[in-house]
PDB file of N, CA and C in Angstrom:
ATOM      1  N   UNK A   1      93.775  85.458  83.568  1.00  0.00           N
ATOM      2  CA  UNK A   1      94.913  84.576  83.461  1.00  0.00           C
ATOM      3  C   UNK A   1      96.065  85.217  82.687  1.00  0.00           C
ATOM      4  N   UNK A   2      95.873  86.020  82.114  1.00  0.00           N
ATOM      5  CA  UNK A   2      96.738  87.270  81.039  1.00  0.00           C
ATOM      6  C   UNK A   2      98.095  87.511  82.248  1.00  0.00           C
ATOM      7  N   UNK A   3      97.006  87.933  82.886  1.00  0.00           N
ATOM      8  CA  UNK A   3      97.927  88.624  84.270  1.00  0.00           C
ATOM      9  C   UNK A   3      98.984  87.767  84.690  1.00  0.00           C
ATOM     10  N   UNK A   4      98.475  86.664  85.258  1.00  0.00           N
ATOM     11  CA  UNK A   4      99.628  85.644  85.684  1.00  0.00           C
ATOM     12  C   UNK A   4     101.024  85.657  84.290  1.00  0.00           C
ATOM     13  N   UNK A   5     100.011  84.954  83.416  1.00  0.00           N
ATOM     14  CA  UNK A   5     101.004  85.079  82.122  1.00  0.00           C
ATOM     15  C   UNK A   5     102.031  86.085  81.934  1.00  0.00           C
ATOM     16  N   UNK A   6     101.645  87.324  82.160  1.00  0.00           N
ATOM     17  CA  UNK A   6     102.731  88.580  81.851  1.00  0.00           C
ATOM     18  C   UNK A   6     103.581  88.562  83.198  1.00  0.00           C
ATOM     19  N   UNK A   7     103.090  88.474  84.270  1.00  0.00           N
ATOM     20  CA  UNK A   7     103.355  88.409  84.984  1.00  0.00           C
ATOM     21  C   UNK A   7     105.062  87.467  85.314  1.00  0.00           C
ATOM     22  N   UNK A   8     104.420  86.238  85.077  1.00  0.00           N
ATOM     23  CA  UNK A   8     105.525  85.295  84.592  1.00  0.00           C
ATOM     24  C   UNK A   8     106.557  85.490  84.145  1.00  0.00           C
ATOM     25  N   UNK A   9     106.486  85.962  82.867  1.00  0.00           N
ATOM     26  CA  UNK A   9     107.445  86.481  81.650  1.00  0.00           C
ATOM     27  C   UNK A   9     108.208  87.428  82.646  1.00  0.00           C
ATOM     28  N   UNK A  10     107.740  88.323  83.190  1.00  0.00           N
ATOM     29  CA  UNK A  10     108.451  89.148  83.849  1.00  0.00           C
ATOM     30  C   UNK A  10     109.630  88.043  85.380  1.00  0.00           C
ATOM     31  N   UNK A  11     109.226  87.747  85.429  1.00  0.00           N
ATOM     32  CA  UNK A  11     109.495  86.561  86.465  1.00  0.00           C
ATOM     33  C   UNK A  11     110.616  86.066  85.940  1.00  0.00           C
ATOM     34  N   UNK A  12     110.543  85.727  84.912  1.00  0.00           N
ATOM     35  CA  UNK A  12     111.486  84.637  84.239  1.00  0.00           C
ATOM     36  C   UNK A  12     112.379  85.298  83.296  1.00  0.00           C
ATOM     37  N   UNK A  13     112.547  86.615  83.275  1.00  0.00           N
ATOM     38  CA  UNK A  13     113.444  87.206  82.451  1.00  0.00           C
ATOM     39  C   UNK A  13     114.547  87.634  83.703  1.00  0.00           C
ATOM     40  N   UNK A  14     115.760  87.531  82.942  1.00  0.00           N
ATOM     41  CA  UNK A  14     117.055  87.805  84.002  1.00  0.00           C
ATOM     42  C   UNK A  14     118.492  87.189  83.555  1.00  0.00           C
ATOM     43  N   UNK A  15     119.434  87.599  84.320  1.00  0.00           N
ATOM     44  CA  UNK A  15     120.928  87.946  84.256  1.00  0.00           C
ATOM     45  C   UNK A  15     121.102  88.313  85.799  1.00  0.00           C
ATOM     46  N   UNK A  16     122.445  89.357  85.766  1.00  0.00           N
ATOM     47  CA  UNK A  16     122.930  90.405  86.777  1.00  0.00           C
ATOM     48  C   UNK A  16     122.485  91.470  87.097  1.00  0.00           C
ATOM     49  N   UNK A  17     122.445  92.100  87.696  1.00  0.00           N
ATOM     50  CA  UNK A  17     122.516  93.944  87.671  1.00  0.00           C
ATOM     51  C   UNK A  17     123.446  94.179  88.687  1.00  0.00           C
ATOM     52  N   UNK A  18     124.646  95.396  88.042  1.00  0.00           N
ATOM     53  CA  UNK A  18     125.623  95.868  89.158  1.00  0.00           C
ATOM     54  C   UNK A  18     125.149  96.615  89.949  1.00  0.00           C
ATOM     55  N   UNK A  19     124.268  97.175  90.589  1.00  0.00           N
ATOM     56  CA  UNK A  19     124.263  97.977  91.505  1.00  0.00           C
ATOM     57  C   UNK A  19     122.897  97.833  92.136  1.00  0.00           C
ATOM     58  N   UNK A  20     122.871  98.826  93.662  1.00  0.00           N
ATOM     59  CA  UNK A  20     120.881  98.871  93.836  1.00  0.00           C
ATOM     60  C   UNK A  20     120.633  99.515  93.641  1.00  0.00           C
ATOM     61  N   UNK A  21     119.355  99.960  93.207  1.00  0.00           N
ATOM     62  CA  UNK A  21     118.308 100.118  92.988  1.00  0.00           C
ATOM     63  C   UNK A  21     117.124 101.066  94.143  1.00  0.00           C
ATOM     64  N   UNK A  22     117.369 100.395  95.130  1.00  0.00           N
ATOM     65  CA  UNK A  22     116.727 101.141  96.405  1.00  0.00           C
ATOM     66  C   UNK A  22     115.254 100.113  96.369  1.00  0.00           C
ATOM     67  N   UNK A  23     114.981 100.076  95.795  1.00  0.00           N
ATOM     68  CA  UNK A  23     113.544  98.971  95.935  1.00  0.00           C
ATOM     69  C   UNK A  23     113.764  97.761  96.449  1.00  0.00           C
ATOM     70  N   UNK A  24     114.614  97.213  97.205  1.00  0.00           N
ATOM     71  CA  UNK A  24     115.003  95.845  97.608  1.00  0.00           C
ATOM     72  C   UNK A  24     113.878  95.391  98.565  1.00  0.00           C
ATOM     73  N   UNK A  25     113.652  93.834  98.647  1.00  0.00           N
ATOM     74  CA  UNK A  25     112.723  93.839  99.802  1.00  0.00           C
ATOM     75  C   UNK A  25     111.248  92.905  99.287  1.00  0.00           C
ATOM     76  N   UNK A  26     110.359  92.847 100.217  1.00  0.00           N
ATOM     77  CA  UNK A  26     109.317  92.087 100.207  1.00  0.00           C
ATOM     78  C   UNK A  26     108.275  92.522 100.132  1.00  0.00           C
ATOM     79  N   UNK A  27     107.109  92.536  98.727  1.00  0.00           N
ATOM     80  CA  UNK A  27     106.113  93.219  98.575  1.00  0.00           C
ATOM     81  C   UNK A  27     105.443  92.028  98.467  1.00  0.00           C
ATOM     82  N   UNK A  28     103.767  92.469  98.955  1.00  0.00           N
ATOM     83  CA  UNK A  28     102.534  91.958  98.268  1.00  0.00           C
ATOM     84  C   UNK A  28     101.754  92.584  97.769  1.00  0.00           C
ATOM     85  N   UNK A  29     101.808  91.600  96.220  1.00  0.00           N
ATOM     86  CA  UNK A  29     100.973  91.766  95.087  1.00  0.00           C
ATOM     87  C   UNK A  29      99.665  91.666  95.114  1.00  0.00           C
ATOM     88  N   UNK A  30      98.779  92.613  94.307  1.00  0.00           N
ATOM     89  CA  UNK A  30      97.674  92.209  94.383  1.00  0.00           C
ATOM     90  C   UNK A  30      96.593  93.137  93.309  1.00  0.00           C
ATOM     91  N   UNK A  31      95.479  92.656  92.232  1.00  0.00           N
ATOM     92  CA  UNK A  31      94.777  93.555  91.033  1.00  0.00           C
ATOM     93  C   UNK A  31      94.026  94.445  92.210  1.00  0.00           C
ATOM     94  N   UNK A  32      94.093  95.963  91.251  1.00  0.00           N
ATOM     95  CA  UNK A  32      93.975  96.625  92.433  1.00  0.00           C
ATOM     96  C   UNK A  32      92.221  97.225  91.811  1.00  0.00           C
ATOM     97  N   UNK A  33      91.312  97.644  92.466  1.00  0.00           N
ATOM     98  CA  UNK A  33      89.860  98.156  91.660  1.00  0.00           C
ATOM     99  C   UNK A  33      88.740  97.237  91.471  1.00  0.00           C
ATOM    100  N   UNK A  34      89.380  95.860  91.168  1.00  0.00           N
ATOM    101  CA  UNK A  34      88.950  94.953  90.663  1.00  0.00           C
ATOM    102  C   UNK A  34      88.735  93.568  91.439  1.00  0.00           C
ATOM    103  N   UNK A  35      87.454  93.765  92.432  1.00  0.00           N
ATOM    104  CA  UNK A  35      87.257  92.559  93.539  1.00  0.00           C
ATOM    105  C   UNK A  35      86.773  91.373  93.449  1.00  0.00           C
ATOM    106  N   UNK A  36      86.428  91.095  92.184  1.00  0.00           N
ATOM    107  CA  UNK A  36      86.150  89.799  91.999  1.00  0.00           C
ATOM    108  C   UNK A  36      87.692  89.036  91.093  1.00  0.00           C
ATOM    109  N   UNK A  37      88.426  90.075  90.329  1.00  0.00           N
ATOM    110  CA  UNK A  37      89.589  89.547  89.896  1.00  0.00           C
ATOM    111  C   UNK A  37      90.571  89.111  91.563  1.00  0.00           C
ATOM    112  N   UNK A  38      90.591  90.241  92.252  1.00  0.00           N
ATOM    113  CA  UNK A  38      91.358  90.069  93.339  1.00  0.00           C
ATOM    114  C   UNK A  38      90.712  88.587  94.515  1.00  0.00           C
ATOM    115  N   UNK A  39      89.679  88.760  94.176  1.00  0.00           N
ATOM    116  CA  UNK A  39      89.316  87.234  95.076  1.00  0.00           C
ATOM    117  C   UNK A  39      89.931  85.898  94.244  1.00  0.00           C
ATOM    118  N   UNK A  40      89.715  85.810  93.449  1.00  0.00           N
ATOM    119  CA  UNK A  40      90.108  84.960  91.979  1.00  0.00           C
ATOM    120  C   UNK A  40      91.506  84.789  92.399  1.00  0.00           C
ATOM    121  N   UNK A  41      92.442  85.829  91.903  1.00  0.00           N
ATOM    122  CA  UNK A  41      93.897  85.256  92.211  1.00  0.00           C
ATOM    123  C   UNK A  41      94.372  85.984  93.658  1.00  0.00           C
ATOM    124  N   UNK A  42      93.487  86.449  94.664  1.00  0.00           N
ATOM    125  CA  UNK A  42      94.314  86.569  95.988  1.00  0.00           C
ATOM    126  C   UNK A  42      95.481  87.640  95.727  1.00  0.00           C
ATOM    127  N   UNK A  43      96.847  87.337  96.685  1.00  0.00           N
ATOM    128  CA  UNK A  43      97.797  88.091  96.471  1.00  0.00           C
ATOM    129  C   UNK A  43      98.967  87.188  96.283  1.00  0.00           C
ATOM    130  N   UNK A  44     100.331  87.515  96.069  1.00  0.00           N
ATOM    131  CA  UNK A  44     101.632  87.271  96.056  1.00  0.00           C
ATOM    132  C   UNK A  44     102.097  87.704  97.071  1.00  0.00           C
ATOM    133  N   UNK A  45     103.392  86.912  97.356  1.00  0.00           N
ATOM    134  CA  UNK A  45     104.787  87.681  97.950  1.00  0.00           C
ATOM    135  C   UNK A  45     105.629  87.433  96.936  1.00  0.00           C
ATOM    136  N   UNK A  46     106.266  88.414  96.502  1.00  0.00           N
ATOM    137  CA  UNK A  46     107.167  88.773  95.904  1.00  0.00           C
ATOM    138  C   UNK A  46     108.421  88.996  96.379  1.00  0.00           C
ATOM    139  N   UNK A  47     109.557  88.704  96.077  1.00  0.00           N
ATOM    140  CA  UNK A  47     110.669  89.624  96.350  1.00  0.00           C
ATOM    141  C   UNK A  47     111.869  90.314  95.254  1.00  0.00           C
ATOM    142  N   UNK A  48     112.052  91.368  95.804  1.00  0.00           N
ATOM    143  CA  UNK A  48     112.698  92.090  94.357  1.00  0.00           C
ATOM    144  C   UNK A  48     114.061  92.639  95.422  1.00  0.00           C
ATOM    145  N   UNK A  49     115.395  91.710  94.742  1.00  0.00           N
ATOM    146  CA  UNK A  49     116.687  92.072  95.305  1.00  0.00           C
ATOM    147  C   UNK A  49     117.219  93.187  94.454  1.00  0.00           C
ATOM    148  N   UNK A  50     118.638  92.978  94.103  1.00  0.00           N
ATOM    149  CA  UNK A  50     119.351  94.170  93.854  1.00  0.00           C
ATOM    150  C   UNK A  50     119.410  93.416  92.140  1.00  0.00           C
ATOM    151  N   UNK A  51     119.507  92.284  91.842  1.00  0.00           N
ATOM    152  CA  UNK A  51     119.538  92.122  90.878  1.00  0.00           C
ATOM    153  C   UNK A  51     118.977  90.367  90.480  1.00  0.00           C
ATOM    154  N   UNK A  52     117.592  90.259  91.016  1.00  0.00           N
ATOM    155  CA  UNK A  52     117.000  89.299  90.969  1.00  0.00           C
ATOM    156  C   UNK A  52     115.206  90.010  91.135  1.00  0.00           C
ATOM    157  N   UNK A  53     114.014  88.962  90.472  1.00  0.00           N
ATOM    158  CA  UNK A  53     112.961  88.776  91.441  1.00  0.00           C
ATOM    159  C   UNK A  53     112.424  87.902  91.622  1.00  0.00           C
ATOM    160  N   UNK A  54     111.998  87.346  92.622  1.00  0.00           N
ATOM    161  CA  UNK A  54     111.151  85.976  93.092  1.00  0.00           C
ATOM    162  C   UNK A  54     110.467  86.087  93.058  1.00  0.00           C
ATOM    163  N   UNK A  55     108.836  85.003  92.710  1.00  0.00           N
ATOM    164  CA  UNK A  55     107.953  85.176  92.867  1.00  0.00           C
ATOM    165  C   UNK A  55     107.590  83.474  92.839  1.00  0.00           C
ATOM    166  N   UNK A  56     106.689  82.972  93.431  1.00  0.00           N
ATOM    167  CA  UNK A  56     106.413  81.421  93.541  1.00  0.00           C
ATOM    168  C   UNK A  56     107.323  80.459  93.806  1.00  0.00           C
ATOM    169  N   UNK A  57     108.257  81.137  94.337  1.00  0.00           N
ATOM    170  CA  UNK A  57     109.559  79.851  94.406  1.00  0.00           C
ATOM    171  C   UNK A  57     110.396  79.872  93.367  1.00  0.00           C
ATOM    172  N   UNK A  58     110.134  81.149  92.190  1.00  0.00           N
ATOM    173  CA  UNK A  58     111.324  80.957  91.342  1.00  0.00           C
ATOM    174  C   UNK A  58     111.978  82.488  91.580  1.00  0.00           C
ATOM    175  N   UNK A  59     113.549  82.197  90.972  1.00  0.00           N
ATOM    176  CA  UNK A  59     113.698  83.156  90.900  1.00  0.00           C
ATOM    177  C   UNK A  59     114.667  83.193  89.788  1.00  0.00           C
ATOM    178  N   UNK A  60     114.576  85.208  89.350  1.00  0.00           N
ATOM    179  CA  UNK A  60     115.187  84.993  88.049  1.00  0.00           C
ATOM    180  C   UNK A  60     116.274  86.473  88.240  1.00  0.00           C
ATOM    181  N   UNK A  61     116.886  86.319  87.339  1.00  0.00           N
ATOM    182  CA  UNK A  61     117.800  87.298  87.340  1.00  0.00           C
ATOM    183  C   UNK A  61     118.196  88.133  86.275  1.00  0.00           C
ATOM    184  N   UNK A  62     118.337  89.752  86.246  1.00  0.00           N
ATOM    185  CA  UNK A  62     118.451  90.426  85.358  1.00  0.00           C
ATOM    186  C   UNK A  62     119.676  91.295  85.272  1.00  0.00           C
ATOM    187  N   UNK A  63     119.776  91.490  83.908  1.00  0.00           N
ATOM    188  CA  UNK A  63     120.900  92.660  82.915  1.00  0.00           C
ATOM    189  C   UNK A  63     120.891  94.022  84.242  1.00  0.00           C
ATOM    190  N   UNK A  64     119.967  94.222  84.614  1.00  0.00           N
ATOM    191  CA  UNK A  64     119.792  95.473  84.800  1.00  0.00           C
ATOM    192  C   UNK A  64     118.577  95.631  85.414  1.00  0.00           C
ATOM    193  N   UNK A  65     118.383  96.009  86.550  1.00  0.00           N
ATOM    194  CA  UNK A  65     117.065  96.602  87.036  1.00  0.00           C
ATOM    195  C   UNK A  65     117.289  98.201  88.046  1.00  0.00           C
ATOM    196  N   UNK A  66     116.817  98.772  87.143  1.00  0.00           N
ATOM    197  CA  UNK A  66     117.111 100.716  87.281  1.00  0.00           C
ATOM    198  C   UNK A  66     115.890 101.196  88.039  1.00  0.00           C
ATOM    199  N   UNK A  67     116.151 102.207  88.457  1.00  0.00           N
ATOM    200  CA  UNK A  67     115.384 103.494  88.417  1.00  0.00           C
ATOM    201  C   UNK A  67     115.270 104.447  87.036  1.00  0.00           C
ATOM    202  N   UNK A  68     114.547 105.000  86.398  1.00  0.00           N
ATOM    203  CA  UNK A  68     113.954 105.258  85.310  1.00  0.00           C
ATOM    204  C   UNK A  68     112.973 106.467  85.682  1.00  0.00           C
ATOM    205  N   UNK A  69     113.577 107.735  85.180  1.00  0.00           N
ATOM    206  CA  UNK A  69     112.565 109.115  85.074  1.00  0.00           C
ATOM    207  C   UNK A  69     111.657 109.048  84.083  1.00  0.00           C
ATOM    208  N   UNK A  70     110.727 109.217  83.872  1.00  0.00           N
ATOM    209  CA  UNK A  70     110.155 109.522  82.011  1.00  0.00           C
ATOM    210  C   UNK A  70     108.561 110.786  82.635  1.00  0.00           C
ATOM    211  N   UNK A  71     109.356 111.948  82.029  1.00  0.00           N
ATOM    212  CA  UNK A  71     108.146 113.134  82.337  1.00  0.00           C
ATOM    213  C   UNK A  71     108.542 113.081  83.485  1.00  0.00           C
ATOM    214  N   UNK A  72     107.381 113.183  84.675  1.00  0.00           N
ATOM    215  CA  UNK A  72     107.359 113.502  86.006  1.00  0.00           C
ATOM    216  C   UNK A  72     107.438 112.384  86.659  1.00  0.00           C
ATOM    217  N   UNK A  73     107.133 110.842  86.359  1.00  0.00           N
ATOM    218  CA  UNK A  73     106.813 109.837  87.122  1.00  0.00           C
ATOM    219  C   UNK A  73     108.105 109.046  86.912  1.00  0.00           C
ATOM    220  N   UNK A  74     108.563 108.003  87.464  1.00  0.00           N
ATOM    221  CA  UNK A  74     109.555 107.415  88.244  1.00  0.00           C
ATOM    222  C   UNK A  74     109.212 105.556  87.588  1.00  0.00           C
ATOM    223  N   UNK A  75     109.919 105.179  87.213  1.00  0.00           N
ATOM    224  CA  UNK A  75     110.005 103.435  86.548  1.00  0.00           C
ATOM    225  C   UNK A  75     110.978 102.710  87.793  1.00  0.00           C
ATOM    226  N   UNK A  76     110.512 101.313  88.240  1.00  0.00           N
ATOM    227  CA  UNK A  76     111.693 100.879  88.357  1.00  0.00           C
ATOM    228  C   UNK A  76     111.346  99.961  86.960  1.00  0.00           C
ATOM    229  N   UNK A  77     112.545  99.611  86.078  1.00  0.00           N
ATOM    230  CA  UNK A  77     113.037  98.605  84.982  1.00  0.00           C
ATOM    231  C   UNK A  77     113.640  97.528  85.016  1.00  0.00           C
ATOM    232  N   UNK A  78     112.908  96.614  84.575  1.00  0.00           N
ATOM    233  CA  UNK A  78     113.941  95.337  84.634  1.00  0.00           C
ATOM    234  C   UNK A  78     114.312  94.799  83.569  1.00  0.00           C
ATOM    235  N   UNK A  79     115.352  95.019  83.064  1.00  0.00           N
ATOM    236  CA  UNK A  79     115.941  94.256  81.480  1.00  0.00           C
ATOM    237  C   UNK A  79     117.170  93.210  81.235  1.00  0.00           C
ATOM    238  N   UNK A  80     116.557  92.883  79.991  1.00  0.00           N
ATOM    239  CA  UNK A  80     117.259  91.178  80.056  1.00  0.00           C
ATOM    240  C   UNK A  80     117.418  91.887  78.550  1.00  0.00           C
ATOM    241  N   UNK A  81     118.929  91.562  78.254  1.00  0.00           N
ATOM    242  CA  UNK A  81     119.085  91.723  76.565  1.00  0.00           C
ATOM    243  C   UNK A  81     118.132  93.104  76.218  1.00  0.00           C
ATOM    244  N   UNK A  82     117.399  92.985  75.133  1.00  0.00           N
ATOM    245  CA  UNK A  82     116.447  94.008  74.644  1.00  0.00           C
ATOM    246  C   UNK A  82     114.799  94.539  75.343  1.00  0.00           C
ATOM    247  N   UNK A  83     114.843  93.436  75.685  1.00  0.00           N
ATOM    248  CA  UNK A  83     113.506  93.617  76.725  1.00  0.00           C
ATOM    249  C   UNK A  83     113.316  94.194  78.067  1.00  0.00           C
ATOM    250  N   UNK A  84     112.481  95.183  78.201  1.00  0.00           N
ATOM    251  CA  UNK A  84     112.041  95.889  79.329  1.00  0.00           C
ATOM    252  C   UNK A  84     111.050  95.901  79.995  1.00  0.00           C
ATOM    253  N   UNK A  85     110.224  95.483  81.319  1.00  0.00           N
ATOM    254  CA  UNK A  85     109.348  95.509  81.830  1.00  0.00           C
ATOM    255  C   UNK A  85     109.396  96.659  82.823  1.00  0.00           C
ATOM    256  N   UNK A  86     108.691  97.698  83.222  1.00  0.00           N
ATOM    257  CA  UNK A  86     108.738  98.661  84.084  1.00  0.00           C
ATOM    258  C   UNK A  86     107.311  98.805  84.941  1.00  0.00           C
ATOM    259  N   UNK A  87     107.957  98.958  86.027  1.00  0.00           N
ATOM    260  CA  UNK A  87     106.934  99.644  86.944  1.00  0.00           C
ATOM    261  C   UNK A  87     107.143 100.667  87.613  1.00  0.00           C
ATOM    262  N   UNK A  88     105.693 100.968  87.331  1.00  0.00           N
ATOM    263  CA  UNK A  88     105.599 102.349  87.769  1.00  0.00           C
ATOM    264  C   UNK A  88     105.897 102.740  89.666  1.00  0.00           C
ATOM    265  N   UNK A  89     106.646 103.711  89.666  1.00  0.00           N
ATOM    266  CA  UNK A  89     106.606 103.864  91.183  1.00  0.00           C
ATOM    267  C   UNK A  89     106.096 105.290  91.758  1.00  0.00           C
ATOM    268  N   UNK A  90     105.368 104.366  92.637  1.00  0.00           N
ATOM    269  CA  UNK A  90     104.046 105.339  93.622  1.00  0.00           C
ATOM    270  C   UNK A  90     104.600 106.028  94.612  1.00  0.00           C
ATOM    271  N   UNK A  91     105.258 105.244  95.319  1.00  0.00           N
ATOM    272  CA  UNK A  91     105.813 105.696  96.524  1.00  0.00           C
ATOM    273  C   UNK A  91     107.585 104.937  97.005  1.00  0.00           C
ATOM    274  N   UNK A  92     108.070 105.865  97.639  1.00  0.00           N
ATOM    275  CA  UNK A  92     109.129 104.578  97.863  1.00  0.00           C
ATOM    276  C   UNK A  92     108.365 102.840  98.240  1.00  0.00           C
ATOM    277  N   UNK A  93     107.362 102.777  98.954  1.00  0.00           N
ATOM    278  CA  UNK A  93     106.812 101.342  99.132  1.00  0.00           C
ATOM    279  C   UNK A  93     105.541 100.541  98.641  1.00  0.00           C
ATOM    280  N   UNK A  94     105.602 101.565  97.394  1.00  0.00           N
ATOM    281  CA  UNK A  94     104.283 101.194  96.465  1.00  0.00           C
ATOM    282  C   UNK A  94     104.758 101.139  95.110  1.00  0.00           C
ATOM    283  N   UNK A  95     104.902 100.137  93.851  1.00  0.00           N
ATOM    284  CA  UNK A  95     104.810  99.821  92.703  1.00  0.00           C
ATOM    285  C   UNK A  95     103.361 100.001  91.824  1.00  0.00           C
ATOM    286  N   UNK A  96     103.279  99.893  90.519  1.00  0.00           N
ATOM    287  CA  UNK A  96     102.580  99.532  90.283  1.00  0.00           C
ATOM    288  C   UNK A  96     102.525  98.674  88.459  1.00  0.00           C
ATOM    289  N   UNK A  97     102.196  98.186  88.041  1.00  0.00           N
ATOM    290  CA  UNK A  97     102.075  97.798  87.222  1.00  0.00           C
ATOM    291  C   UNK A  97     100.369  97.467  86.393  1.00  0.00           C
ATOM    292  N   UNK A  98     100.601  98.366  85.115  1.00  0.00           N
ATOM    293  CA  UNK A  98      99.565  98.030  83.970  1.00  0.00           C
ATOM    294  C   UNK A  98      99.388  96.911  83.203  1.00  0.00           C
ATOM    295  N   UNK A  99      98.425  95.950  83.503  1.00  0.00           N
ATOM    296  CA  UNK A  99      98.545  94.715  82.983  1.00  0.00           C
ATOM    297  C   UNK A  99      97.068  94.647  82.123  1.00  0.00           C
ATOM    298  N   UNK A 100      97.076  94.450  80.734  1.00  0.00           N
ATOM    299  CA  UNK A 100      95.223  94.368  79.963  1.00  0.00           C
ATOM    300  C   UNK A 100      94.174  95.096  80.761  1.00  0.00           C
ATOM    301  N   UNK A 101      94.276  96.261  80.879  1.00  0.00           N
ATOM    302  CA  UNK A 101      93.733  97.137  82.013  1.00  0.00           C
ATOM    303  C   UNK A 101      93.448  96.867  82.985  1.00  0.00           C
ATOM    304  N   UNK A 102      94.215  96.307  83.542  1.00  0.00           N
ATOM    305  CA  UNK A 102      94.219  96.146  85.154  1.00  0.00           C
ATOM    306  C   UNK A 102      95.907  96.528  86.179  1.00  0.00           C
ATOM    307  N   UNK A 103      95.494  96.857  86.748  1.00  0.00           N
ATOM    308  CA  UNK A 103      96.363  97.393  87.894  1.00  0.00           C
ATOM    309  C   UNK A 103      96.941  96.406  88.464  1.00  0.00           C
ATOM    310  N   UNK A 104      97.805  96.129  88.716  1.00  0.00           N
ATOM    311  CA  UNK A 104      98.823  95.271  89.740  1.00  0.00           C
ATOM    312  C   UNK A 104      99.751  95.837  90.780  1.00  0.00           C
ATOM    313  N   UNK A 105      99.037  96.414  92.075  1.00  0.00           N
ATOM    314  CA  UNK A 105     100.145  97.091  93.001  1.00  0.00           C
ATOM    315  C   UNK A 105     100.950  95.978  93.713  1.00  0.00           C
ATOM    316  N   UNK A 106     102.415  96.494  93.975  1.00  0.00           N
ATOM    317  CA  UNK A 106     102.979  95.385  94.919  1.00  0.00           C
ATOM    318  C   UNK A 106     103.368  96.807  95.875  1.00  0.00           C
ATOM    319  N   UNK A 107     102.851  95.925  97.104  1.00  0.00           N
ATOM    320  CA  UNK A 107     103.368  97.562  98.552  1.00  0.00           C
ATOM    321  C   UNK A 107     104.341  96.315  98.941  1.00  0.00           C
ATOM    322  N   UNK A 108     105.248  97.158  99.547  1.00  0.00           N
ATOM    323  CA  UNK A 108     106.762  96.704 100.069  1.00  0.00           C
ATOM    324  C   UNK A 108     105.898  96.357 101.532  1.00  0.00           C
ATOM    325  N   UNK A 109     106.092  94.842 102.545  1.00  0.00           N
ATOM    326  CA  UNK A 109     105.846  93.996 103.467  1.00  0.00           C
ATOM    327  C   UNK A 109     107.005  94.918 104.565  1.00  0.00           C
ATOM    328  N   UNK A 110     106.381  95.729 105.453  1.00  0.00           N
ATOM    329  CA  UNK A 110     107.237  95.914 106.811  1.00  0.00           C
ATOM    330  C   UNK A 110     107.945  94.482 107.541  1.00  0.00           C
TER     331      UNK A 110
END
């Protein structure tokens, strides 16, 4: 339930962002390794615009949601005021996110 929780927070943090991003579009979420968590909460649709993300019928809006280098691997960021949530990016159509050791991939919906 952690998951949902952080999850949320991330959901519900937001503003504007001037520009894209390149990640626009419709992913489903889902704990990735972990098949009895993944039966438990299933998956999401998500959507992540240029300066919004939806998830359950809400949607929220942010300061800023970037692309982000750090070392070799690739963030997209979403920040509101001081706060930052990042995910990690796999592929142009794969995310991922570290949640209480668990994995949360969202793949971008053709």
């Amino acid at each position: 339930m952690k998951l949902i929780k952080y999850f949320s927070i991330l959901a519900l943090v937001g503003l504007i962002a001037a520009c894209s991003h390149g990640y626009e579009g419709k992913y489903e979420g889902q704990i990735v390794g972990n098949e009895m968590m993944r039966a438990v909460l299933g998956s999401k649709i998500i959507t992540i615009g240029s300066d919004y993300f939806e998830a359950d019928g809400e949607r929220s809006t942010f300061d800023d949601i970037s692309v982000r280098k750090i070392g070799g691997d690739k963030y997209l960021v979403f920040k509101k005021d001081s706060d930052e949530v990042a995910l990690k990016i796999l592929d142009k159509n794969t995310l991922l996110q570290t949640i209480d050791n668990h994995d949360f991939e969202l793949v971008r919906v053709k």
